[in-house]
Structures are given as C-alpha cells and as structure tokens.
PDB file of N, CA and C in Angstrom:
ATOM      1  N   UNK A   1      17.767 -83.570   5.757  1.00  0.00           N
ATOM      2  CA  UNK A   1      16.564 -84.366   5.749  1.00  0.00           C
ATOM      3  C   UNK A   1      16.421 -85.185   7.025  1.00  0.00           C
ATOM      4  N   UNK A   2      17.799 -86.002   7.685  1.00  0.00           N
ATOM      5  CA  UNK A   2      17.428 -86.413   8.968  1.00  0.00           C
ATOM      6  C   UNK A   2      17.053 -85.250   9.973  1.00  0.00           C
ATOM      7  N   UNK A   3      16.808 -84.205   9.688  1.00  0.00           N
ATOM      8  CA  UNK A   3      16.816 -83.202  11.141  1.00  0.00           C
ATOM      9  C   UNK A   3      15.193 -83.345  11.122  1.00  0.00           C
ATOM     10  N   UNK A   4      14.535 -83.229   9.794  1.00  0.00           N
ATOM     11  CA  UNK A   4      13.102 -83.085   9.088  1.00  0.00           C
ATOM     12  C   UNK A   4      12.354 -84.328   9.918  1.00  0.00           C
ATOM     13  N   UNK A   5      13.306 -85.718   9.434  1.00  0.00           N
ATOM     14  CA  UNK A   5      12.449 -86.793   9.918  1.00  0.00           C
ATOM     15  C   UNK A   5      12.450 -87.050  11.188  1.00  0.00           C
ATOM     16  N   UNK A   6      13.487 -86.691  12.116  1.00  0.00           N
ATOM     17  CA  UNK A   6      13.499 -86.769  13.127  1.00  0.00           C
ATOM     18  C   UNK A   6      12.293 -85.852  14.207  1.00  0.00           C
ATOM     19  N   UNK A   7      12.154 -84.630  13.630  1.00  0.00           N
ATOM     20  CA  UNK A   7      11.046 -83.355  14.178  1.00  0.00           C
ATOM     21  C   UNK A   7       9.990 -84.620  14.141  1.00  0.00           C
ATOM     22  N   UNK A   8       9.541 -85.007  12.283  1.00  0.00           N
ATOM     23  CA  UNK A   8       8.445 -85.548  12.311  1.00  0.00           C
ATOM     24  C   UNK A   8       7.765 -86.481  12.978  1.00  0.00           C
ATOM     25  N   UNK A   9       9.592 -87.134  13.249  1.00  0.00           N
ATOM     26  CA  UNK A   9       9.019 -88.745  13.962  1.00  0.00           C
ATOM     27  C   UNK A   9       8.772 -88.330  15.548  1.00  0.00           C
ATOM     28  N   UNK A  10       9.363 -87.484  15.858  1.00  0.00           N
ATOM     29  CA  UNK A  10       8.872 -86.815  17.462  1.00  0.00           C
ATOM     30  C   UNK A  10       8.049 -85.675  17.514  1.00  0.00           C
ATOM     31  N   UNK A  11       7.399 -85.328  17.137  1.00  0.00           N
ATOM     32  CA  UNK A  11       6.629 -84.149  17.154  1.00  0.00           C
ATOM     33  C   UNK A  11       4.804 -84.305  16.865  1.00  0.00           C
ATOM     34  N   UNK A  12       5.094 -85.509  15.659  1.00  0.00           N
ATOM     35  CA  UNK A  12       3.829 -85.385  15.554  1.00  0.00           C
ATOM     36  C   UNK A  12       3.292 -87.235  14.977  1.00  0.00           C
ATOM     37  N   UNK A  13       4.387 -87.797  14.052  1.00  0.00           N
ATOM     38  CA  UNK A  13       3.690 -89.487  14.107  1.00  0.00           C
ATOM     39  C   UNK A  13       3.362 -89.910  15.149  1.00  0.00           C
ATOM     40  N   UNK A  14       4.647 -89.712  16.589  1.00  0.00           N
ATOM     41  CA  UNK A  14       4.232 -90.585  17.731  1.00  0.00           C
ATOM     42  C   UNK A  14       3.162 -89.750  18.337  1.00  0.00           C
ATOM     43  N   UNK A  15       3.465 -88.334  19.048  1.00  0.00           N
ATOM     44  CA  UNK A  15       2.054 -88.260  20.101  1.00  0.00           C
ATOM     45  C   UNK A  15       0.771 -87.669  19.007  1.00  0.00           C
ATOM     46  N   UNK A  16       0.596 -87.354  17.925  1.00  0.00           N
ATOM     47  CA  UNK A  16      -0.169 -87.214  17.666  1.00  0.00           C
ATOM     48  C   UNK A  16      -1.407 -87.803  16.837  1.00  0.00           C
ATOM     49  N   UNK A  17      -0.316 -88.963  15.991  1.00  0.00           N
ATOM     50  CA  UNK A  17      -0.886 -90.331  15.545  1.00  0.00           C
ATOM     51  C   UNK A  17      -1.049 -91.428  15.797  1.00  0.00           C
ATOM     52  N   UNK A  18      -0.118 -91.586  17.103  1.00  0.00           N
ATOM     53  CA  UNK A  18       0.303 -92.635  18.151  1.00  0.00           C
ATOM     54  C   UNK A  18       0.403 -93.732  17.371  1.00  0.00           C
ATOM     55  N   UNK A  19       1.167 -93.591  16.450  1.00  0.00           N
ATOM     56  CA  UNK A  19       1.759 -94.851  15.366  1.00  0.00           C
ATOM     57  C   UNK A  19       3.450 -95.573  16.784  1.00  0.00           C
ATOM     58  N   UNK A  20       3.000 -97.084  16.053  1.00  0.00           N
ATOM     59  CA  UNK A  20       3.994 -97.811  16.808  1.00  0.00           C
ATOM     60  C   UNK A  20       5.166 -98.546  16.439  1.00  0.00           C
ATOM     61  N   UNK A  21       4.632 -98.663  15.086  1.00  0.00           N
ATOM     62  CA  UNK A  21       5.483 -99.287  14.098  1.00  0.00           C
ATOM     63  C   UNK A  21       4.978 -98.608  12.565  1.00  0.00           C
ATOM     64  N   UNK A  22       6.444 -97.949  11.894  1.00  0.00           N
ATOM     65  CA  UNK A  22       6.294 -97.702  10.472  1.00  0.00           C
ATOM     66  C   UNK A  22       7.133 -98.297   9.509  1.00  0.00           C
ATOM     67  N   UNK A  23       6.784 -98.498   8.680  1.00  0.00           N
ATOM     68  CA  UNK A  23       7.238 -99.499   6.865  1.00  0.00           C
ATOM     69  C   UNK A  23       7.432 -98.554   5.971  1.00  0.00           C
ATOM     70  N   UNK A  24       8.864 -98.447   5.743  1.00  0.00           N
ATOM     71  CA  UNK A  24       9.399 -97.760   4.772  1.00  0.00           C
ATOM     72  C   UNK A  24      10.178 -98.698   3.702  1.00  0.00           C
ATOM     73  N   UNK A  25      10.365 -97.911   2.291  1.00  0.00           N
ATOM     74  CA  UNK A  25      11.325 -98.516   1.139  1.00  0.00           C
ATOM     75  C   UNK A  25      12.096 -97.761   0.543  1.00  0.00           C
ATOM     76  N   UNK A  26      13.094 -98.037   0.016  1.00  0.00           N
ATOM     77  CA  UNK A  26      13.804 -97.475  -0.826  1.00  0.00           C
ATOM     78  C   UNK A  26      14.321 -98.534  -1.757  1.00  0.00           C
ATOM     79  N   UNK A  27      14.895 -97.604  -2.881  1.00  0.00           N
ATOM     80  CA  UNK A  27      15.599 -98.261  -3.891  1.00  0.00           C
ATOM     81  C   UNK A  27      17.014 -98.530  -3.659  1.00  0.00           C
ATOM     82  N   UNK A  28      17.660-100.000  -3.428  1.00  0.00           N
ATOM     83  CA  UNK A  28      18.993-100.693  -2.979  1.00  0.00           C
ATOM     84  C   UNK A  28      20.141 -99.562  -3.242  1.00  0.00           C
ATOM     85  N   UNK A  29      20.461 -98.702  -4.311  1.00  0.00           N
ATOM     86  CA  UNK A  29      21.431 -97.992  -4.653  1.00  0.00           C
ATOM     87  C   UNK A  29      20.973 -96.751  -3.853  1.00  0.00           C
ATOM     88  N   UNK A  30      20.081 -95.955  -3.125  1.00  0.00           N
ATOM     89  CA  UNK A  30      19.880 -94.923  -2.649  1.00  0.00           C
ATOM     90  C   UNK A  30      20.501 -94.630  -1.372  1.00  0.00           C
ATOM     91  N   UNK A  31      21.831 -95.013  -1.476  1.00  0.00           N
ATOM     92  CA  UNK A  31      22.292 -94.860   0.093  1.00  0.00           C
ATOM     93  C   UNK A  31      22.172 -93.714   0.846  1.00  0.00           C
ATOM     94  N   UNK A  32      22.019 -92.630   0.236  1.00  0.00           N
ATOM     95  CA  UNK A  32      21.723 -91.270   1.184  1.00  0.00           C
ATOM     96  C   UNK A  32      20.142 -91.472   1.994  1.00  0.00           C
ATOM     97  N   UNK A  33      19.314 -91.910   1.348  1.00  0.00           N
ATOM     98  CA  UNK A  33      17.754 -92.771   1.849  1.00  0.00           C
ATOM     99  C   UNK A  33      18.359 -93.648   3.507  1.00  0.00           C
ATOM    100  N   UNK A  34      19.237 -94.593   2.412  1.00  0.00           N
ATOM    101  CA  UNK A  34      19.260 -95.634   3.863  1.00  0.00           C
ATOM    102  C   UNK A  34      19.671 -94.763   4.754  1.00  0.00           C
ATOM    103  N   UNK A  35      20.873 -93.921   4.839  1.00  0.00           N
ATOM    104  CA  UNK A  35      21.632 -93.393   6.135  1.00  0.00           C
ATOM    105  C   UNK A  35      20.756 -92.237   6.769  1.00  0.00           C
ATOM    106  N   UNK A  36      19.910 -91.876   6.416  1.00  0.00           N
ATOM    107  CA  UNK A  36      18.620 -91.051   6.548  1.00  0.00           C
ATOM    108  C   UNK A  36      18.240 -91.894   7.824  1.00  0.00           C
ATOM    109  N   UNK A  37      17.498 -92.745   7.130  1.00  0.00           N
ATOM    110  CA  UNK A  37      16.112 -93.655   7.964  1.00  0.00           C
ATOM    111  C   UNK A  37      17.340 -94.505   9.117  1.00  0.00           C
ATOM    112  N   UNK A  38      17.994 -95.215   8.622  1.00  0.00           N
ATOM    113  CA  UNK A  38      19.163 -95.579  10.010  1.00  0.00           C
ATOM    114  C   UNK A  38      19.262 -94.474  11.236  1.00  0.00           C
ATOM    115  N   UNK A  39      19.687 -93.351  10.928  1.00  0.00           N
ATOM    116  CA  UNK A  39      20.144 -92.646  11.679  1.00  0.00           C
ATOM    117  C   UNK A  39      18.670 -92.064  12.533  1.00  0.00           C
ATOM    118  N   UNK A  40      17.779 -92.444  11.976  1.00  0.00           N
ATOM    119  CA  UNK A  40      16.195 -92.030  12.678  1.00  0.00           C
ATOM    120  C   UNK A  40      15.833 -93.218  13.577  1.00  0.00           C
ATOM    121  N   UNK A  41      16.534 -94.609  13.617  1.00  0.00           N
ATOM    122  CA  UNK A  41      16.031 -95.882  14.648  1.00  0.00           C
ATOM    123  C   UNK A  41      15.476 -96.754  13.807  1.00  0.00           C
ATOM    124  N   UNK A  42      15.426 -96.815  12.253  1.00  0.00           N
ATOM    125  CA  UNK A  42      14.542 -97.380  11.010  1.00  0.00           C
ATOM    126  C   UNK A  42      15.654 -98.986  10.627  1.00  0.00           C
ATOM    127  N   UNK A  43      15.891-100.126  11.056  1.00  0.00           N
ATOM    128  CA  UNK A  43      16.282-100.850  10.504  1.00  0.00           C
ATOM    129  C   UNK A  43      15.854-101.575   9.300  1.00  0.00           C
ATOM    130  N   UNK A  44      17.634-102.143   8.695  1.00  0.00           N
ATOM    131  CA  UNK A  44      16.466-102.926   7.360  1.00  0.00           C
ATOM    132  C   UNK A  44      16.291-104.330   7.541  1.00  0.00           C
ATOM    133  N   UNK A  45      15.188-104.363   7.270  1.00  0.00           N
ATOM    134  CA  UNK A  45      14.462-106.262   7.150  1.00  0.00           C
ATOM    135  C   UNK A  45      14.750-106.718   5.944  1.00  0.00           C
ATOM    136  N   UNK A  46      15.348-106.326   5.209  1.00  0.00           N
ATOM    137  CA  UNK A  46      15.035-107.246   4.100  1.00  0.00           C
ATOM    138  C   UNK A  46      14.840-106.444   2.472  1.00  0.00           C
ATOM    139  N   UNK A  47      15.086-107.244   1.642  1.00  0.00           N
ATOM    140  CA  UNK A  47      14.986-106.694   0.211  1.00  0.00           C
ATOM    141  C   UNK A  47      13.685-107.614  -0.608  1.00  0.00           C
ATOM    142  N   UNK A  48      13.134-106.878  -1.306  1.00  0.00           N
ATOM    143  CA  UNK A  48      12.052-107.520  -2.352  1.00  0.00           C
ATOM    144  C   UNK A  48      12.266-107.255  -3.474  1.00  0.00           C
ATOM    145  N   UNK A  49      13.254-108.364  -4.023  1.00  0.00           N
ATOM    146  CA  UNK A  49      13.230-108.170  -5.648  1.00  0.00           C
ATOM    147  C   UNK A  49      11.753-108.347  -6.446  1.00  0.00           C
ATOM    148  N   UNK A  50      12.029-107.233  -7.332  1.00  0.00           N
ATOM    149  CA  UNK A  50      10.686-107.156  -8.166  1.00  0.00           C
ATOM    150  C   UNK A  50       9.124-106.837  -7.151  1.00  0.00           C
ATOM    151  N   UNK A  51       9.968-105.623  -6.264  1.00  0.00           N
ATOM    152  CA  UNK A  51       8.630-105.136  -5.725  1.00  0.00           C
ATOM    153  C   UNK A  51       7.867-103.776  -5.912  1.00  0.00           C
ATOM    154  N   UNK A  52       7.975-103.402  -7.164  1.00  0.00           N
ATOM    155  CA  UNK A  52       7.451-102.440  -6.851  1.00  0.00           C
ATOM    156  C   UNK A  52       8.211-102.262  -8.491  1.00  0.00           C
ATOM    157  N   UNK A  53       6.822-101.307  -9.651  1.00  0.00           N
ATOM    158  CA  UNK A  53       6.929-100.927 -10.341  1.00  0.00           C
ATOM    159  C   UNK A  53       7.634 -99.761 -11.119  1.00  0.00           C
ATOM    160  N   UNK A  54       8.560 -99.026 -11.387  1.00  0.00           N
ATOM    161  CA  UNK A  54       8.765 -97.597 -11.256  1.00  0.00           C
ATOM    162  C   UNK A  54       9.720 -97.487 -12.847  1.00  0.00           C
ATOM    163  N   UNK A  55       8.937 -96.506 -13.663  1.00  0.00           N
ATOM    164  CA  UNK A  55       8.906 -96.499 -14.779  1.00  0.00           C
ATOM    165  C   UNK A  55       9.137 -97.812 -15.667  1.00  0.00           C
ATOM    166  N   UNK A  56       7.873 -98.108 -15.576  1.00  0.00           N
ATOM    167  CA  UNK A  56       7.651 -99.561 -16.691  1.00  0.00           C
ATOM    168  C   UNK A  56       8.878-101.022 -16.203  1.00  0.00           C
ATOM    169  N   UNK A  57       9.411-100.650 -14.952  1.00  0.00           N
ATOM    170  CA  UNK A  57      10.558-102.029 -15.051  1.00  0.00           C
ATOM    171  C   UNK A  57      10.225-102.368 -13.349  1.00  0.00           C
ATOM    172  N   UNK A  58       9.869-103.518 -13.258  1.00  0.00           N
ATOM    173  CA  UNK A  58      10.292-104.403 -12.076  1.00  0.00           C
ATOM    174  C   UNK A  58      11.309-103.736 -11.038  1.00  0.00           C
ATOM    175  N   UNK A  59      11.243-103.197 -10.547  1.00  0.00           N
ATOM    176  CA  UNK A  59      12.642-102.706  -9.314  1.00  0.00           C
ATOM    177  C   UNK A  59      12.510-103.493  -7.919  1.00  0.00           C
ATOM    178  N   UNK A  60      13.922-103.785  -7.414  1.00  0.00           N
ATOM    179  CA  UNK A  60      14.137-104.288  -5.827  1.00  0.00           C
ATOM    180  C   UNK A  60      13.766-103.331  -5.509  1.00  0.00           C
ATOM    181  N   UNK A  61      13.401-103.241  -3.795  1.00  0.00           N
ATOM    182  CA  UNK A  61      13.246-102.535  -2.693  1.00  0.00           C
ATOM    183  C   UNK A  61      13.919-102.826  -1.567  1.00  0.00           C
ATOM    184  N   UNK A  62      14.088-102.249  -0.853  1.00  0.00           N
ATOM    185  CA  UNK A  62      14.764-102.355   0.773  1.00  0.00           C
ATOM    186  C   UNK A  62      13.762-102.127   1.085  1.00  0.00           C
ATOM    187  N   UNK A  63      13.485-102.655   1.945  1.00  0.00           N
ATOM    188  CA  UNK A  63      12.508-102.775   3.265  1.00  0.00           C
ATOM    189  C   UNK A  63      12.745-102.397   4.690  1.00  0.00           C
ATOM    190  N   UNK A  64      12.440-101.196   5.748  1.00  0.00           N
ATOM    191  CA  UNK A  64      13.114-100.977   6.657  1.00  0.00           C
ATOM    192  C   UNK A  64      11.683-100.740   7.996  1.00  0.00           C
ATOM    193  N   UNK A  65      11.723-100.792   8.869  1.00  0.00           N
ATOM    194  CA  UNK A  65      10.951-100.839  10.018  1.00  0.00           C
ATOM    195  C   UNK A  65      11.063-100.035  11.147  1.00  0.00           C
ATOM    196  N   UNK A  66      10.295 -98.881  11.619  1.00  0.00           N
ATOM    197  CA  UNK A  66      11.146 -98.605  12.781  1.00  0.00           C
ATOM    198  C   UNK A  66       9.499 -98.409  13.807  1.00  0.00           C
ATOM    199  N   UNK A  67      10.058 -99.154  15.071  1.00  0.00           N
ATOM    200  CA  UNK A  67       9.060 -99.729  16.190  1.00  0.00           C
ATOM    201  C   UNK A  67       9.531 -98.496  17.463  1.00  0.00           C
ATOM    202  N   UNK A  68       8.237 -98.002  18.396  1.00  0.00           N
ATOM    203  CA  UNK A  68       8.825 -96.969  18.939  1.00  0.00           C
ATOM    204  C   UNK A  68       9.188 -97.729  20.100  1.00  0.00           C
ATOM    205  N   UNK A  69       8.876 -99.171  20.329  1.00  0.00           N
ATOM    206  CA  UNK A  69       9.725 -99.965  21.640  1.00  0.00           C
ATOM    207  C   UNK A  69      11.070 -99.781  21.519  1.00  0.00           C
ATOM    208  N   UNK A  70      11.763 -99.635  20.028  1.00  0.00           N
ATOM    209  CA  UNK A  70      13.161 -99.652  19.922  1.00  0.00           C
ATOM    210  C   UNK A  70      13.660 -98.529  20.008  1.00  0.00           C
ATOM    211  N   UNK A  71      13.015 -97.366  20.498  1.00  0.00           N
ATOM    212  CA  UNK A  71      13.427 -95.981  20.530  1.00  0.00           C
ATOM    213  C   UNK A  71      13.231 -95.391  21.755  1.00  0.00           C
ATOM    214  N   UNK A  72      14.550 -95.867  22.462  1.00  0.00           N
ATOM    215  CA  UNK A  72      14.861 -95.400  24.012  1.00  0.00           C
ATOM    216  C   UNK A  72      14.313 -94.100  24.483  1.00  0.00           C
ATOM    217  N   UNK A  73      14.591 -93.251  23.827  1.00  0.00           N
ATOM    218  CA  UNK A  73      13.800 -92.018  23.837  1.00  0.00           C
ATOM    219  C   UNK A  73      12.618 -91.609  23.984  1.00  0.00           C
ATOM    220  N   UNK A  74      12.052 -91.934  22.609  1.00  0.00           N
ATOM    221  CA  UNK A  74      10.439 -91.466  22.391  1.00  0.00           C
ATOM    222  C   UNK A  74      10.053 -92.321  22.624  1.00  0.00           C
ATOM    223  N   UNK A  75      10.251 -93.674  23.245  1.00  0.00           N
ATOM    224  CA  UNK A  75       9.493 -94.350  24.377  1.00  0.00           C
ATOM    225  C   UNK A  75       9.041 -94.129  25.253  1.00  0.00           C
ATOM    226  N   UNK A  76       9.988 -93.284  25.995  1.00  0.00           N
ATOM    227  CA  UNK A  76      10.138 -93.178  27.233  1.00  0.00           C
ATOM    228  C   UNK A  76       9.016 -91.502  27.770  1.00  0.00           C
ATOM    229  N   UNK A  77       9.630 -90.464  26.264  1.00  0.00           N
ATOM    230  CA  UNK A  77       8.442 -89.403  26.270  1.00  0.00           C
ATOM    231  C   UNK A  77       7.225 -90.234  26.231  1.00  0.00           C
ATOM    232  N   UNK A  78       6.556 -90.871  25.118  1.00  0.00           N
ATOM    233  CA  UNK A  78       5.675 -91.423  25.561  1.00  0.00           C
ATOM    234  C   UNK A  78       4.786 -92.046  26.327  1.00  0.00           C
ATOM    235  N   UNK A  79       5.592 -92.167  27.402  1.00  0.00           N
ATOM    236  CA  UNK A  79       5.570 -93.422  28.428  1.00  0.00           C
ATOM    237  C   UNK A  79       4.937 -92.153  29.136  1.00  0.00           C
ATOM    238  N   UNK A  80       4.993 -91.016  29.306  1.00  0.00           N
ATOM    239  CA  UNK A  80       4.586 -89.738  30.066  1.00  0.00           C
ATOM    240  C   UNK A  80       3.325 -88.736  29.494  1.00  0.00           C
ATOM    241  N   UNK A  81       2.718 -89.444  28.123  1.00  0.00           N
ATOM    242  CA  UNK A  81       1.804 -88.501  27.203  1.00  0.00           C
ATOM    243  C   UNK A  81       1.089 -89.538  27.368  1.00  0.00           C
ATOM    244  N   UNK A  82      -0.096 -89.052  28.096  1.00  0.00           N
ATOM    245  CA  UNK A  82      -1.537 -89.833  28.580  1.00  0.00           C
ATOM    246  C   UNK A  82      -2.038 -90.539  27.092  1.00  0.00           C
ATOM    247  N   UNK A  83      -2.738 -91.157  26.717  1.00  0.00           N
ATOM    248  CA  UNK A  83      -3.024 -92.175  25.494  1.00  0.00           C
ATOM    249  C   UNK A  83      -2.034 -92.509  24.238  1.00  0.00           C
ATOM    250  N   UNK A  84      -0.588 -92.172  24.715  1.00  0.00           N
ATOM    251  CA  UNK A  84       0.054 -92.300  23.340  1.00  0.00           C
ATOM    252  C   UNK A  84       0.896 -93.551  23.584  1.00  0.00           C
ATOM    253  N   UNK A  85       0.689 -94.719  24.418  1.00  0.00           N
ATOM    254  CA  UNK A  85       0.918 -95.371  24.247  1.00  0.00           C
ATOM    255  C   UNK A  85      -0.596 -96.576  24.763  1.00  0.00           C
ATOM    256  N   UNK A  86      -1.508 -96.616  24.412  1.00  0.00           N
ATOM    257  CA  UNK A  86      -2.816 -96.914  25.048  1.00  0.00           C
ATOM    258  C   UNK A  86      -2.262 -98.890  24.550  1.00  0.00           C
ATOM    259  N   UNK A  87      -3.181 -99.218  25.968  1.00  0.00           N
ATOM    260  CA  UNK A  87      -3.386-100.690  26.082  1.00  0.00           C
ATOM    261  C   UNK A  87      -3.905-101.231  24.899  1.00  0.00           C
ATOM    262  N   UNK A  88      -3.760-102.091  24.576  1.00  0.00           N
ATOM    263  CA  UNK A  88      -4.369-103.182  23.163  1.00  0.00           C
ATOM    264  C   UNK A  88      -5.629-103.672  23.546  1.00  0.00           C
ATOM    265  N   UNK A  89      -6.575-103.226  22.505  1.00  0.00           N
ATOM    266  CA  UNK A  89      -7.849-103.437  22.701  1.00  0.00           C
ATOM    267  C   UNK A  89      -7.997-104.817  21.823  1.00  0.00           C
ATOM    268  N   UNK A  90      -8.892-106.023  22.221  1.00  0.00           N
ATOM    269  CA  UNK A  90      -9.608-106.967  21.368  1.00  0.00           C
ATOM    270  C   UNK A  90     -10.706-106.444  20.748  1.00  0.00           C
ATOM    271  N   UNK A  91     -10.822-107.020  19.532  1.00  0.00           N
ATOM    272  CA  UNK A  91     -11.741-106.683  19.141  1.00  0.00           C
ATOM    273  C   UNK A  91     -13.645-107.207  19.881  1.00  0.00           C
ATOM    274  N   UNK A  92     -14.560-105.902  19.614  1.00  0.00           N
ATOM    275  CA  UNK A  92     -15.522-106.665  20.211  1.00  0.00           C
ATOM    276  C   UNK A  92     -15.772-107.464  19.523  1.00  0.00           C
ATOM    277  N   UNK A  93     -16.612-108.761  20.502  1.00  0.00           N
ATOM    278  CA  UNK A  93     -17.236-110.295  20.582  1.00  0.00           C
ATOM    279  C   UNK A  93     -18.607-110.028  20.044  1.00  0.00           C
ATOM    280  N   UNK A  94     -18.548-110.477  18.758  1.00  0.00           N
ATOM    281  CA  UNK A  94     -20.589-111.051  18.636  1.00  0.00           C
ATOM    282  C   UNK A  94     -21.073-112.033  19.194  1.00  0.00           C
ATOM    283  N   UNK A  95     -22.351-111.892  20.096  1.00  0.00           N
ATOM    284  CA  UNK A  95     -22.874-112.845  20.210  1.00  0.00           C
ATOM    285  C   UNK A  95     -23.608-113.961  19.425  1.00  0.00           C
ATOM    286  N   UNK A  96     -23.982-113.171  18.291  1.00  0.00           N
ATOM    287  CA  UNK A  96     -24.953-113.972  17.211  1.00  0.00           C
ATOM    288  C   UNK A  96     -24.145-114.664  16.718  1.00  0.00           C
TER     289      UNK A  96
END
C-alpha cells in the first residue's frame, strides 16, 4: 500500500491537483495505517477523542498532515512543473 500512495502522492495529487497540504485519519490502534502514511512524509498532529462516529460509538482519531514544503523531493520536481506550485492569489477586492 505504501508503493500505491506514494505513485499517488507523485504522479497525480501534486502535479495534477496541485494540492499542498493533505488531512488524513486513522483509528489509534491501526498501526499498519500509521507506518503507511509516515513512510509517505504524513506526520501526526494530534489525536481527537470522540471524533468521528463509526458503528454507533464515539471513536478517537489520529490526525496526520503531510505539506509538499516538507517533501524534499516532490518539492523540488515541482519547483520544475510550470503552475504546480503557483503564487498565492488574494482574493478579489469589491468596491461597493
């Protein structure tokens, strides 16, 4: 499954969705999950007890993040694929 997420996370989230940051969860006991998403650049932030419903009971979550600034790599491809890392736009100004 890391070979899967790894294709995905280089092949087609970054240059083709030009996502910069993604939010993932799992359930605290799923350690094959965590060592998955770790081994992809995905750290964890944090746990939310009682986040998230799953068959009729309250369950924790892990909470994990992975930013493509923190990914030496597909930064750096990026840094070479014309709009996949595009400048930050403001939003437009009303005059009225």
């Amino acid at each position: 499954m890391s070979a899967v997420l790894k294709a995905l996370l280089k092949e087609w989230v970054v240059p083709k969705m030009n996502c910069q940051i993604i939010w993932v969860a799992n359930f605290p006991h799923n350690e094959a999950s965590l060592r998955t998403f770790v081994k992809n650049g995905f750290k964890v932030v944090g746990e939310k007890e009682n986040g998230i419903v799953h068959r009729g009971k309250w369950r924790t979550i892990r909470r994990l993040r992975w930013k493509l600034e923190e990914q030496d790599s597909l930064a750096e491809e990026a840094d070479g694929v014309e709009g996949a890392r595009p400048e930050p736009r403001l939003p437009a100004h009303s005059t009225e």
